[in-house]
Protein backbone atom coordinates (compact mmCIF):
# COMPACT_ATOMS: atom_id res chain seq x y z
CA UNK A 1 -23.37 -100.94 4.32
CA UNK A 2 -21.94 -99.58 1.04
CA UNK A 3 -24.43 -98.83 -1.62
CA UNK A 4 -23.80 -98.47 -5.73
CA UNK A 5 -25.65 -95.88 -7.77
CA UNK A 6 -25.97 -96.14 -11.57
CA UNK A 7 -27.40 -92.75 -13.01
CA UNK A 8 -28.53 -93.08 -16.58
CA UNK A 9 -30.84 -90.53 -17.87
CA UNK A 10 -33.61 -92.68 -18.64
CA UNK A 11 -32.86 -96.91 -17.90
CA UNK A 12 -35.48 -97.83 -20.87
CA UNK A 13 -33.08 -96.36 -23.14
CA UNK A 14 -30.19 -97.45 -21.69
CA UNK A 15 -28.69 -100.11 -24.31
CA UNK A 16 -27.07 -102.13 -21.58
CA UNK A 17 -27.70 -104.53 -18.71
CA UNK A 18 -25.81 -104.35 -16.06
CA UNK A 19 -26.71 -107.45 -13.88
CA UNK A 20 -26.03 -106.96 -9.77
CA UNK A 21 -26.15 -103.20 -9.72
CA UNK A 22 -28.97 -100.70 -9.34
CA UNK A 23 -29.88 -98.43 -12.35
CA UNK A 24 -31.82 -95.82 -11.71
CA UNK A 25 -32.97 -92.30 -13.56
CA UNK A 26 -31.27 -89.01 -13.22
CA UNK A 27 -34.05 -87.09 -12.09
CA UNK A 28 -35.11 -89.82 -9.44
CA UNK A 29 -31.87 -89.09 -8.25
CA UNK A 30 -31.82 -85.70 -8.03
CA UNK A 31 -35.58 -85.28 -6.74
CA UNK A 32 -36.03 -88.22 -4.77
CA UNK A 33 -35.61 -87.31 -0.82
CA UNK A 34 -34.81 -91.14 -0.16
CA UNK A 35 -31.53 -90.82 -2.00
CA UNK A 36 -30.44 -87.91 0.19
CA UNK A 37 -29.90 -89.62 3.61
CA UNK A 38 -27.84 -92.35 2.07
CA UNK A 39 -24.94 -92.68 3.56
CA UNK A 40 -21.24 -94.56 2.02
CA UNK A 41 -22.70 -94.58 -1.56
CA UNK A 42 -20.45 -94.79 -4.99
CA UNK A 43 -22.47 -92.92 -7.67
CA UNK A 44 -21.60 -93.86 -11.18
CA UNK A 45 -22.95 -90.87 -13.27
CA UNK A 46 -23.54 -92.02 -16.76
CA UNK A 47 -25.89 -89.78 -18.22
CA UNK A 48 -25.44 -88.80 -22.05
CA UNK A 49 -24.05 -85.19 -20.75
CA UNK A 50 -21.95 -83.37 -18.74
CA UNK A 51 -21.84 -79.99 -19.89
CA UNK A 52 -22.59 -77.43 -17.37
CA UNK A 53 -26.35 -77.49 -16.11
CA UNK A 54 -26.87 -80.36 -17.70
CA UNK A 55 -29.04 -83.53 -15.55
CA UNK A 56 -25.48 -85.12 -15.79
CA UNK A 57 -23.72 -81.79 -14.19
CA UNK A 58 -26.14 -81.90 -11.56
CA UNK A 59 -25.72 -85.82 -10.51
CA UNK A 60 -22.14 -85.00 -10.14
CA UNK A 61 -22.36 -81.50 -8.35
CA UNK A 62 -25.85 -83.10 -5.85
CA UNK A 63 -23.63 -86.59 -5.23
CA UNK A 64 -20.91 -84.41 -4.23
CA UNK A 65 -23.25 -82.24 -2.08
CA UNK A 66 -24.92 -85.27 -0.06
CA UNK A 67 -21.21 -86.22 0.87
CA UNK A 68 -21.80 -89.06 -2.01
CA UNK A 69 -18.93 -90.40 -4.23
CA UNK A 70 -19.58 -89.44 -7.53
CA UNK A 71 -17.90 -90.90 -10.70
CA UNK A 72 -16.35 -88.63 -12.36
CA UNK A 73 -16.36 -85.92 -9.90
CA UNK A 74 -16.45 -82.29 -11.07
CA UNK A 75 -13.16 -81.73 -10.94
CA UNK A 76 -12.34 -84.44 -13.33
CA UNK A 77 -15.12 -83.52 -15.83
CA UNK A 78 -13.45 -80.02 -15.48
CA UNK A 79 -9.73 -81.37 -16.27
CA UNK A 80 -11.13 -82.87 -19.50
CA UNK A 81 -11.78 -79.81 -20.78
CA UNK A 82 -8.53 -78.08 -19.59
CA UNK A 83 -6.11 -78.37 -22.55
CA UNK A 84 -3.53 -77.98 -19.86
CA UNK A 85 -4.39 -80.80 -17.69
CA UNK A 86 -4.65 -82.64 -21.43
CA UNK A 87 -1.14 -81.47 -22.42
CA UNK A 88 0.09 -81.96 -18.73
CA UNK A 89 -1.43 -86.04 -18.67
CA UNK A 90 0.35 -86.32 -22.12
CA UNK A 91 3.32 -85.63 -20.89
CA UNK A 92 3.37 -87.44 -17.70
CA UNK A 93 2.17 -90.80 -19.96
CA UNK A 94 4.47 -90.12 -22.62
CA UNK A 95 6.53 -93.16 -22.83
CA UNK A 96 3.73 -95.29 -22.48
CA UNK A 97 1.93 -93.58 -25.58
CA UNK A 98 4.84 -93.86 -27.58
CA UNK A 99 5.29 -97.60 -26.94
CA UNK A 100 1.32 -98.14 -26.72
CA UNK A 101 0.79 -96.58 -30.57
CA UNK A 102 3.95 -97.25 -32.35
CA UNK A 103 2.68 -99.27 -34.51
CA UNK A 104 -0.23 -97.43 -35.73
CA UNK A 105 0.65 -95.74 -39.06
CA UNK A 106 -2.10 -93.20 -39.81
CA UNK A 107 -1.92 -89.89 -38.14
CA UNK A 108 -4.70 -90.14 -35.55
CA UNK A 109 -5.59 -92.59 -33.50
CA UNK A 110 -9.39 -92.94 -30.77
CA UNK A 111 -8.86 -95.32 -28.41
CA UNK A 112 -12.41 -96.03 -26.65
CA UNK A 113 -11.98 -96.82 -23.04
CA UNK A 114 -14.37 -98.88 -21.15
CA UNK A 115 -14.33 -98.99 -17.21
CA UNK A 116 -10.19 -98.93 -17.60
CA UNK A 117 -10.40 -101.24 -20.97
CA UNK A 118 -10.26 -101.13 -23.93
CA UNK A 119 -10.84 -104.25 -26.42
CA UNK A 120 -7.41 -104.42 -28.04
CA UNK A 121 -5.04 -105.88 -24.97
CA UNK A 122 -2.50 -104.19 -26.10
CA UNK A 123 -4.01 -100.69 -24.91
CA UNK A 124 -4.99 -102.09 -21.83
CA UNK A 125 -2.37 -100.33 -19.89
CA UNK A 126 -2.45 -96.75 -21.40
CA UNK A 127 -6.59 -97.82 -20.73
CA UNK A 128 -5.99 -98.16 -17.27
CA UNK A 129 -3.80 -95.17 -16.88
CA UNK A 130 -5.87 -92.42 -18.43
CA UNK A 131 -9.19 -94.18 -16.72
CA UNK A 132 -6.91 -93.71 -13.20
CA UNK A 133 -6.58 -90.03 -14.18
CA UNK A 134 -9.76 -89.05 -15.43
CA UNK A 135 -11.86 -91.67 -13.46
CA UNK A 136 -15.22 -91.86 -15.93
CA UNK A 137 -16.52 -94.93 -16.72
CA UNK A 138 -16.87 -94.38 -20.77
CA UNK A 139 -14.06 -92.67 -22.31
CA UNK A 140 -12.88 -91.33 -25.65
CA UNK A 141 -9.08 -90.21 -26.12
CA UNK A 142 -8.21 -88.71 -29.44
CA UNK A 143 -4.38 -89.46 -29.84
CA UNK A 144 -2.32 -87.02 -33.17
CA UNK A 145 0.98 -87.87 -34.58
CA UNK A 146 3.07 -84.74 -34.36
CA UNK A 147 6.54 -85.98 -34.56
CA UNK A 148 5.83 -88.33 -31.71
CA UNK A 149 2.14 -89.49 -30.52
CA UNK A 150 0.09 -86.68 -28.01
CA UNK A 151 -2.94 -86.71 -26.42
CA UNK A 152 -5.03 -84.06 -28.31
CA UNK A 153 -8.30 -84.15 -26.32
CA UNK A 154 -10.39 -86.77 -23.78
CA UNK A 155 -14.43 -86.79 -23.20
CA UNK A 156 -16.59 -89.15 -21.53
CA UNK A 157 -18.65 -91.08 -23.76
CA UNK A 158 -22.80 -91.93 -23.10
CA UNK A 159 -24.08 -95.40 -23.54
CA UNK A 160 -25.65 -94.71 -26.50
CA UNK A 161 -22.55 -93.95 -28.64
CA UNK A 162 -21.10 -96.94 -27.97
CA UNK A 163 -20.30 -98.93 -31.19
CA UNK A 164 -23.12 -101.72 -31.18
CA UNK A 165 -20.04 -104.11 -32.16
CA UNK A 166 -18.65 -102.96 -28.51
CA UNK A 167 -21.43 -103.16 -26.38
CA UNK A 168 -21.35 -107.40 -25.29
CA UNK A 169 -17.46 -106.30 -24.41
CA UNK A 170 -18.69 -103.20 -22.19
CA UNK A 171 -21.20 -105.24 -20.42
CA UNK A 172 -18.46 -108.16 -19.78
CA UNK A 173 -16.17 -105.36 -18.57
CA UNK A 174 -18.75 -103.73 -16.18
CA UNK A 175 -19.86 -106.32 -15.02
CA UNK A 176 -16.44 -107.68 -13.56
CA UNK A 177 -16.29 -103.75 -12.24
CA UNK A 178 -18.95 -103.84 -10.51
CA UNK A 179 -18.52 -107.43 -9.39
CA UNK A 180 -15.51 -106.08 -7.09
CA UNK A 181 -12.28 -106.96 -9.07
CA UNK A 182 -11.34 -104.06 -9.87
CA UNK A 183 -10.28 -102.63 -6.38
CA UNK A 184 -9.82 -104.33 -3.00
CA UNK A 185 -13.32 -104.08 -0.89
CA UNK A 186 -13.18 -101.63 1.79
CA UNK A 187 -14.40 -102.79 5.53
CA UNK A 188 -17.78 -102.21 6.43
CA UNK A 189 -19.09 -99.96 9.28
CA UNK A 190 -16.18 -97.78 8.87
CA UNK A 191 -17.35 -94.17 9.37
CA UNK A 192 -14.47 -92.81 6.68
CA UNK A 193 -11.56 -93.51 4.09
CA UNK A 194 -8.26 -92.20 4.66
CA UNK A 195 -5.75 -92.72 1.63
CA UNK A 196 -2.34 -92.72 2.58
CA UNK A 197 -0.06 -92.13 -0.43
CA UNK A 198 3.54 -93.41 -0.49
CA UNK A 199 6.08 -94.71 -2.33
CA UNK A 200 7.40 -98.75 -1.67
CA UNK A 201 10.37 -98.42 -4.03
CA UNK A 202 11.25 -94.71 -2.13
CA UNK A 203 14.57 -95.97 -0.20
CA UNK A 204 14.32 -92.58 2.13
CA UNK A 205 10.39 -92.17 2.48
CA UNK A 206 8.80 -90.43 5.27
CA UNK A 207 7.44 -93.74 7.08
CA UNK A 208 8.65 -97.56 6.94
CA UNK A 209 6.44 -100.25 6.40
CA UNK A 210 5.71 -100.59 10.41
CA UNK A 211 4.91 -97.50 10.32
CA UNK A 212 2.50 -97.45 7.74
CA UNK A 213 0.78 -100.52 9.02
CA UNK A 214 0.43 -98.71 12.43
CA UNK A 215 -1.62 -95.83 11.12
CA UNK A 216 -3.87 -98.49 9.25
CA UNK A 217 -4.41 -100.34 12.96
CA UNK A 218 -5.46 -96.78 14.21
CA UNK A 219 -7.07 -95.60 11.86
CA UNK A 220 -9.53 -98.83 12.27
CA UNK A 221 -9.68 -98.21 15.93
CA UNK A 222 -11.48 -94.93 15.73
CA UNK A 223 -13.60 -96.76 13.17
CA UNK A 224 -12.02 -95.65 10.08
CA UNK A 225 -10.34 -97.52 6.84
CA UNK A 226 -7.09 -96.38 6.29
CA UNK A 227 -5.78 -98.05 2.70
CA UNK A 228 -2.39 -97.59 0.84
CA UNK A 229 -2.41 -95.60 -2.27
CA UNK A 230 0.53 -94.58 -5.06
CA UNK A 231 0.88 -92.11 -7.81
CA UNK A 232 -1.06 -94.32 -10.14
CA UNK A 233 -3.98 -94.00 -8.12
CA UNK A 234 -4.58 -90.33 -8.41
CA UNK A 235 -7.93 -90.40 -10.09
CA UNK A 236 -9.66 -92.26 -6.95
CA UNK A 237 -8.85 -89.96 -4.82
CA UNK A 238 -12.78 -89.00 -5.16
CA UNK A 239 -13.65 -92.32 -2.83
CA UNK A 240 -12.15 -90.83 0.17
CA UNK A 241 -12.81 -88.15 2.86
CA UNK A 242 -9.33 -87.91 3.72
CA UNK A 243 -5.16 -87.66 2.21
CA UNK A 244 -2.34 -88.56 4.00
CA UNK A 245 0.92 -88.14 2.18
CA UNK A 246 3.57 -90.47 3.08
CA UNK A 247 6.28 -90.42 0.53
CA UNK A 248 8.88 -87.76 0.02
CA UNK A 249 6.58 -84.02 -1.03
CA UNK A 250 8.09 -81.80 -4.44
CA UNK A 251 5.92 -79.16 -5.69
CA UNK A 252 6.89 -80.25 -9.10
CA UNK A 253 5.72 -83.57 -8.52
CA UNK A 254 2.64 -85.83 -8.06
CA UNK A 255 2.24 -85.59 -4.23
CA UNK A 256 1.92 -81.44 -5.21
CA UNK A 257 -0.64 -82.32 -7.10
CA UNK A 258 -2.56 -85.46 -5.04
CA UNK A 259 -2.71 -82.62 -2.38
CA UNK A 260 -3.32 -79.81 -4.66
CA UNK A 261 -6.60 -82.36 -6.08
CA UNK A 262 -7.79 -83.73 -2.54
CA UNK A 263 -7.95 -80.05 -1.12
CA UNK A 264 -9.88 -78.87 -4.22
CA UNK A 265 -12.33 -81.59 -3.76
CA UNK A 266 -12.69 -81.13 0.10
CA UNK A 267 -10.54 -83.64 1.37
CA UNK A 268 -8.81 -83.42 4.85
CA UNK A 269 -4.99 -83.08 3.38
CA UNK A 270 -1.90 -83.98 5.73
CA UNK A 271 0.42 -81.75 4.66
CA UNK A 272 -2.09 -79.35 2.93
CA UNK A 273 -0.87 -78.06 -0.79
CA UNK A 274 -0.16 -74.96 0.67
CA UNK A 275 2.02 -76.17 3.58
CA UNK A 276 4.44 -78.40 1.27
CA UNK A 277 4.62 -75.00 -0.75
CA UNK A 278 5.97 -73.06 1.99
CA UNK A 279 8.05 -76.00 3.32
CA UNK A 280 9.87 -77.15 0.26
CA UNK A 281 11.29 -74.26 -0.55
CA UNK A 282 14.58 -72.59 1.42
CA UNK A 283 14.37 -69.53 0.32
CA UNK A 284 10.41 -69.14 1.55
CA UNK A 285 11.47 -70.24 4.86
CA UNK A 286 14.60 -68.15 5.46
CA UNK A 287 12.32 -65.08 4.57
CA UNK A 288 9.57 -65.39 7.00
CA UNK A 289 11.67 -66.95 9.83
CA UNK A 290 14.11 -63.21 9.26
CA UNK A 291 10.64 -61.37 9.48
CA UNK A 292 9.07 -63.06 12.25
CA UNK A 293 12.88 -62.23 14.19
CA UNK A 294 12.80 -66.63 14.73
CA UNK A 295 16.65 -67.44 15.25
CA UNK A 296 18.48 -69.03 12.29
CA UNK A 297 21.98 -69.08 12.18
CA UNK A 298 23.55 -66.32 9.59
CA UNK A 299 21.46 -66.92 6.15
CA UNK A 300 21.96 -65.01 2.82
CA UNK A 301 19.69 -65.45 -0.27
CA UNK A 302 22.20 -66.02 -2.78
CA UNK A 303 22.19 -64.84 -6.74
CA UNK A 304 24.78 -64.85 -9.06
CA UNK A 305 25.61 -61.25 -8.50
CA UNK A 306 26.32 -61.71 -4.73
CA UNK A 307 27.88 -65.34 -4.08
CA UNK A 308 31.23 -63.65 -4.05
CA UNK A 309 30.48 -61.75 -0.75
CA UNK A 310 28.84 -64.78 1.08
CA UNK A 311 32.41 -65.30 2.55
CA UNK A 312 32.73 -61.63 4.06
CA UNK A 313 28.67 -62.30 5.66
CA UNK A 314 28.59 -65.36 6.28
CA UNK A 315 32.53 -66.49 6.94
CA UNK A 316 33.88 -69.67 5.86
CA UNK A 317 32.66 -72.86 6.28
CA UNK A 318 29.47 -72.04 5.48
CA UNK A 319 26.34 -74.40 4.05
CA UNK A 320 24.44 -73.84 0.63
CA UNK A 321 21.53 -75.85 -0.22
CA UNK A 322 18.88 -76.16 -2.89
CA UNK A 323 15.70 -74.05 -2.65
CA UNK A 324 13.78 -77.70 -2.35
CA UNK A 325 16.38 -80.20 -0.90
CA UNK A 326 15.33 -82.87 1.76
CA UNK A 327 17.14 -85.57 3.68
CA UNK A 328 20.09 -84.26 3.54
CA UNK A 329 20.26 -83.86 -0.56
CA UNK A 330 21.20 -80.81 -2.01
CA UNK A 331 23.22 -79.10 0.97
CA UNK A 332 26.86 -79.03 0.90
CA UNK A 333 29.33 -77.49 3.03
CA UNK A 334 31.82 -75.19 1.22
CA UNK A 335 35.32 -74.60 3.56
CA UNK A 336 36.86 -72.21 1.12
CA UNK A 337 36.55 -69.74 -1.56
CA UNK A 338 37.32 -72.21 -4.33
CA UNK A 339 34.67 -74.79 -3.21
CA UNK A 340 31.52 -72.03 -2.68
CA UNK A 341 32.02 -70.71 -5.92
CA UNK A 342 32.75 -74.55 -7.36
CA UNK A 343 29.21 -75.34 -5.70
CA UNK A 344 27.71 -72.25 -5.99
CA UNK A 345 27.86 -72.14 -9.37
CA UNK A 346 26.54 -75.60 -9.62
CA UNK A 347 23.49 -74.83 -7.76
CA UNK A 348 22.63 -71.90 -9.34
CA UNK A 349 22.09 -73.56 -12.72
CA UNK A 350 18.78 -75.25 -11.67
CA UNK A 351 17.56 -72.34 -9.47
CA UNK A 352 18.33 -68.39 -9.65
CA UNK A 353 17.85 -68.22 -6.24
CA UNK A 354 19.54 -70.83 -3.17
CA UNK A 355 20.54 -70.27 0.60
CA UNK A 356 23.98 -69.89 1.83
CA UNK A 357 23.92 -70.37 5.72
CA UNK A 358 26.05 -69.93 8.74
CA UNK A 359 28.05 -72.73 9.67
CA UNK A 360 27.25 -74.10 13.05
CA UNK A 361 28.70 -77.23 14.51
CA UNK A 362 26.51 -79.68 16.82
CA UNK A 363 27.01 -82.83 17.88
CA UNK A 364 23.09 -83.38 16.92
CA UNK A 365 19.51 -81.35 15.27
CA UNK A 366 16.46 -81.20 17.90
CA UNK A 367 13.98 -82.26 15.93
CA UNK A 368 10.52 -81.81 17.28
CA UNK A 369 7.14 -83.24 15.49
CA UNK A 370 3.79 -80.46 15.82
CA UNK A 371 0.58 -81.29 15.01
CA UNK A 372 -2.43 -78.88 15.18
CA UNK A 373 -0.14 -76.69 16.63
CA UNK A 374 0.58 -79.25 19.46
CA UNK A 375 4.17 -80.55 19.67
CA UNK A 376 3.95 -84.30 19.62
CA UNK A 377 7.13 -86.02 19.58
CA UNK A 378 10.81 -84.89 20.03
CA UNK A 379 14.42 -86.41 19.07
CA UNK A 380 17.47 -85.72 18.84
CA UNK A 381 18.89 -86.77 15.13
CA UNK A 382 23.13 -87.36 15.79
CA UNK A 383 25.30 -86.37 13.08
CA UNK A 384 26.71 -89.25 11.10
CA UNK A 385 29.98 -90.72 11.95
CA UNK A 386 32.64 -88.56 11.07
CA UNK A 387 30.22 -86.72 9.00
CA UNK A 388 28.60 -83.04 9.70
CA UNK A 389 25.22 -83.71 8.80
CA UNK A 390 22.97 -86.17 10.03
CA UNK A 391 23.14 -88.43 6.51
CA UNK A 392 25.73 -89.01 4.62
CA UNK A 393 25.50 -90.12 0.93
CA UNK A 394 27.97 -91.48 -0.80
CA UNK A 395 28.98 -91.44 -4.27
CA UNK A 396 27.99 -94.47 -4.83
CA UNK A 397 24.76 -94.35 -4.00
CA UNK A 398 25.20 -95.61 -0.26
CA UNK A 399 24.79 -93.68 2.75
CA UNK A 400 25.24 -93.55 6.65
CA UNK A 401 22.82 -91.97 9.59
CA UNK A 402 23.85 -90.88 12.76
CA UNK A 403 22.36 -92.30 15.75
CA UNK A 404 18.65 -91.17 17.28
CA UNK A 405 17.44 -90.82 20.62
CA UNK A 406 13.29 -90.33 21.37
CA UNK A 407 12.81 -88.33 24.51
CA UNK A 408 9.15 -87.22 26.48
CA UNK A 409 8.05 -83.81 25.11
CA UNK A 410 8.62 -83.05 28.42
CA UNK A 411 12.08 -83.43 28.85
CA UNK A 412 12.64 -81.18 25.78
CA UNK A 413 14.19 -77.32 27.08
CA UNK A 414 11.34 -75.07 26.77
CA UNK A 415 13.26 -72.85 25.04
CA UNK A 416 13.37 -75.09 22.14
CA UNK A 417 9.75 -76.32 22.22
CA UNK A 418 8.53 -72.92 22.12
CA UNK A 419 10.57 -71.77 19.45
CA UNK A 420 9.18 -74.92 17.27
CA UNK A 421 5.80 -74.02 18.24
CA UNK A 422 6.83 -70.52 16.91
CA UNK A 423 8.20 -71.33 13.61
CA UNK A 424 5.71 -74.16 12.69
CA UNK A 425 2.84 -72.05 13.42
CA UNK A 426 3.74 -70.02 10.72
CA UNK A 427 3.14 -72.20 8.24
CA UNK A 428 0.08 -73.59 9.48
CA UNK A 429 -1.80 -76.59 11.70
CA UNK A 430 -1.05 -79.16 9.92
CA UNK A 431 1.89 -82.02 10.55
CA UNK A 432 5.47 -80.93 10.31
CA UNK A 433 9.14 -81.76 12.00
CA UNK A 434 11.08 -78.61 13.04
CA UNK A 435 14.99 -78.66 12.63
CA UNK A 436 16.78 -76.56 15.71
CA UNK A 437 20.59 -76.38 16.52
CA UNK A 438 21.07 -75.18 20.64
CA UNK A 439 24.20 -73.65 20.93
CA UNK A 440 24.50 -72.96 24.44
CA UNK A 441 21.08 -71.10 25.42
CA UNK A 442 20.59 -70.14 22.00
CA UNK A 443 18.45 -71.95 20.10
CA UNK A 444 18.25 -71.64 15.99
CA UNK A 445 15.87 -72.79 13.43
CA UNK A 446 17.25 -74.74 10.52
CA UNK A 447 14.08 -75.57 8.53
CA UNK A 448 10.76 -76.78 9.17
CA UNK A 449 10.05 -79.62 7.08
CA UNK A 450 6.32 -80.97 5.90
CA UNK A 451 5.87 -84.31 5.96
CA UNK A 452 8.20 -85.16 8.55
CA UNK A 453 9.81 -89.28 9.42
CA UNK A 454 7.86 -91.20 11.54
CA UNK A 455 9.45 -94.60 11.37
CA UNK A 456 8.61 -97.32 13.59
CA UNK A 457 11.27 -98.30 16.06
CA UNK A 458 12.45 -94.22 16.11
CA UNK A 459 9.94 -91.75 16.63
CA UNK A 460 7.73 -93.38 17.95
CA UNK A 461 9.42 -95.03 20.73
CA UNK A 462 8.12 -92.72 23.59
CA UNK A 463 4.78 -93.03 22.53
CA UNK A 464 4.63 -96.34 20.61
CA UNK A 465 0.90 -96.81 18.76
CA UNK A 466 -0.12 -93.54 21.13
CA UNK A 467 1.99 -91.71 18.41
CA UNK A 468 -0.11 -93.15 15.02
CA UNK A 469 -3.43 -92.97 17.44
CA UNK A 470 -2.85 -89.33 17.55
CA UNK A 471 -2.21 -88.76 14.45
CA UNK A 472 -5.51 -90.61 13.09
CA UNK A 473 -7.78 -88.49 15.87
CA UNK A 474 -6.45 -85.53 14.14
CA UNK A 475 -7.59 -86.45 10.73
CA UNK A 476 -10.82 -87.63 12.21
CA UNK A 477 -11.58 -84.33 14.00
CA UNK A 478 -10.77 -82.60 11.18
CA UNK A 479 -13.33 -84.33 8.79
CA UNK A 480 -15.39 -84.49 11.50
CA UNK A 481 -15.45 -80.44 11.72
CA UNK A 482 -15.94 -80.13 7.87
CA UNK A 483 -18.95 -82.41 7.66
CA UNK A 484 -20.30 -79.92 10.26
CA UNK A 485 -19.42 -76.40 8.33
CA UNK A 486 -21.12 -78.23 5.37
């Protein structure tokens, strides 16, 4: 049974009543053994402060500690401080601000934010965003005209500095929070939350919506609640043991930073902020496959000052792709001198640094899935029709893929499974899909990818729910282990 916590530093000062919920005082919290053994509990930390070894910095830091879900967490009381994370929210919302505060003609602007609300309607999204970031139940957000409308700073608020002409709206507010409304209700006896982040309007994500629905069905058959998540939903990752990321990975992008924010609060992270480092990038790859001696077909590192000898390396055609292309983006095929300097050029004015690469013709890309260093599924990806890569996208906008066929693991040539094994293994344990071309007995590594496609009706069609069950045990082994090094 799920339990709420409301942590007030002393409830007969607390100026409101919040009917259906328990309220109880900080230090009963903190001292009280009763409160340690509780197990699936939301703490709502509303003491007066925050500040560091403060009764309010200890809820947090103790909730966190009894494997609790505190509101805020640390982390988010620390990223209202951070002028960065300030500057970097500001940003992100900036549209939103602009069209949220046009109207206001002074030069500043505090918007008071209640649970997600605020008592204008016409803040209620730009509420509901910046309470999804920050995640504390009573906030304050000091907006300055400079030019355009910024966020200049964001602090949590305590009960008693609520206006006393706001305080019947905050206890309408809460109460509807705690009544349920705000979120979906998770299933009971569940032993833990798994978030799985993706993307419905993504038209090339890394799972379809089978798929998806699959790893909720096993996840809930090893007695865990698996929900759907998206970027708007960043600040909750704090009610979860676990992250799954299923929609397209960027490190200059959200899911860098939903993995970058679930590791730092102790999350189990598939792919790990680390391994979608590593993996988005071309020019990380090509290095440490070159100094591990893993096969790759001829690959230069290419700068301004040497893209006129990639021809005399390499030969011609060749391939050069974007440090951080995926599904096929960002790599073109250059048959003559005129074309790789035309898309040289081109590519080298968002990066200093891309990857020209042998040319080597196959009629398909092995492609085989790892897992904890395990290799769990292979295919073999067929290049589009009349196309040399296995998607083809079209100028406008459409594209084409090449057939697939699923084989047993076992049927794969060792030569290839091992050197998977090899190359994923040196970017960690987590999930990734390893690109090989066989030519002959030679076998080459093209990339390994994080986050790799599992679709429903392709790779999973050797092992069919086995696949997602597999997948799930993983993340519950995993939390499983870290409760225990705890």
């Amino acid at each position: 049974m799920r339990t709420t916590l409301v942590i007030v530093d002393n409830p007969k000062s607390w100026p409101l009543d919040l009917k259906g919920v328990e309220v109880i005082p900080a230090r009963h919290y903190l001292t009280d053994p009763s409160y340690t053994s509780l197990r699936h509990t939301k703490v709502f930390n509303l003491c007066r402060s925050y500040r560091y070894q403060t009764v309010g910095y200890y809820v947090s830091l103790l909730a966190e500690a009894r494997g609790h879900k505190p509101i805020p967490r640390l982390a988010a009381i620390q990223d209202m401080k951070l002028q960065t994370m300030v500057r970097f929210v500001s940003e992100d919302l900036d549209e939103l601000i602009q069209k949220s505060l046009a109207h206001i003609q002074s030069e500043r602007f505090t918007l008071s934010i209640y649970f997600g609300k605020n008592l204008a309607k016409r803040y209620d999204r730009l509420s509901a965003k910046l309470f999804r970031t920050f995640h504390s139940p009573l906030l304050r957000a000091e907006f300055i005209y400079q030019k355009k409308w910024v966020l200049q700073s964001i602090h949590s608020i305590a009960g008693n500095d609520i206006p006393d002409q706001h305080r019947q709206f905050v206890i309408d507010v809460s109460h509807e929070f705690f009544a349920g409304r705000h979120s979906l209700p998770k299933p009971v006896n569940t032993r833990y939350d798994i978030a799985i982040l993706h993307n419905p309007e993504e038209k090339s994500g890394p799972s379809n919506d089978r798929a998806l629905k699959k790893f909720i069905k096993a996840a809930a058959a090893l007695q865990m609640s698996a929900e759907l998540i998206r970027k708007d939903d960043f600040s909750q990752l704090a009610e979860y043991d676990a992250l799954f990321i299923r929609e397209t990975t960027s490190v200059n992008h959200h899911t860098y930073r939903f993995a970058r924010r679930a590791a730092a609060d102790g999350l189990v992270v598939i792919d790990d902020p680390e391994s979608i480092l590593k993996c988005t990038n071309k020019v990380f790859l090509a290095e440490i496959l070159q100094r591990n001696h893993i096969p790759t077909p001829r690959t230069m590192i290419v700068h301004r000052d040497n893209l006129k000898s990639v021809p005399t390396e390499l030969g011609l055609p060749c391939i050069l792709k974007k440090p951080d292309s995926s599904f096929s983006q960002g790599v073109v095929k250059a048959a003559t001198k005129e074309e790789l300097l035309e898309f040289g050029h081109k590519l080298l004015h968002d990066s200093d640094l891309i990857i020209a690469q042998q040319f080597l013709p196959t009629d398909y890309d092995w492609r085989i899935g790892v897992l904890d260093n395990i290799p769990l599924y292979a295919c073999k990806y067929y290049m589009a029709k009349r196309h040399w890569q296995i998607i083809q996208h079209r100028a406008d906008g459409s594209k084409s893929e090449g057939n697939v066929d699923t084989l047993p693991v076992a049927e794969v040539p060792p030569r290839v499974l091992k050197t998977a094994l090899k190359a994923a293994g040196l970017i960690g344990n987590g999930l990734y899909g390893v690109d090989l071309k066989q030519v002959g007995r030679q076998v080459y590594v093209i990339e390994v990818n994080d986050n790799p496609s599992i679709d429903a009706g392709l790779e999973d069609k050797v092992l069919k729910d086995e696949l997602y069950r597999r997948i799930m045990a993983s993340f519950l082994e995993r939390i499983e282990r870290g409760k225990k090094a705890r």
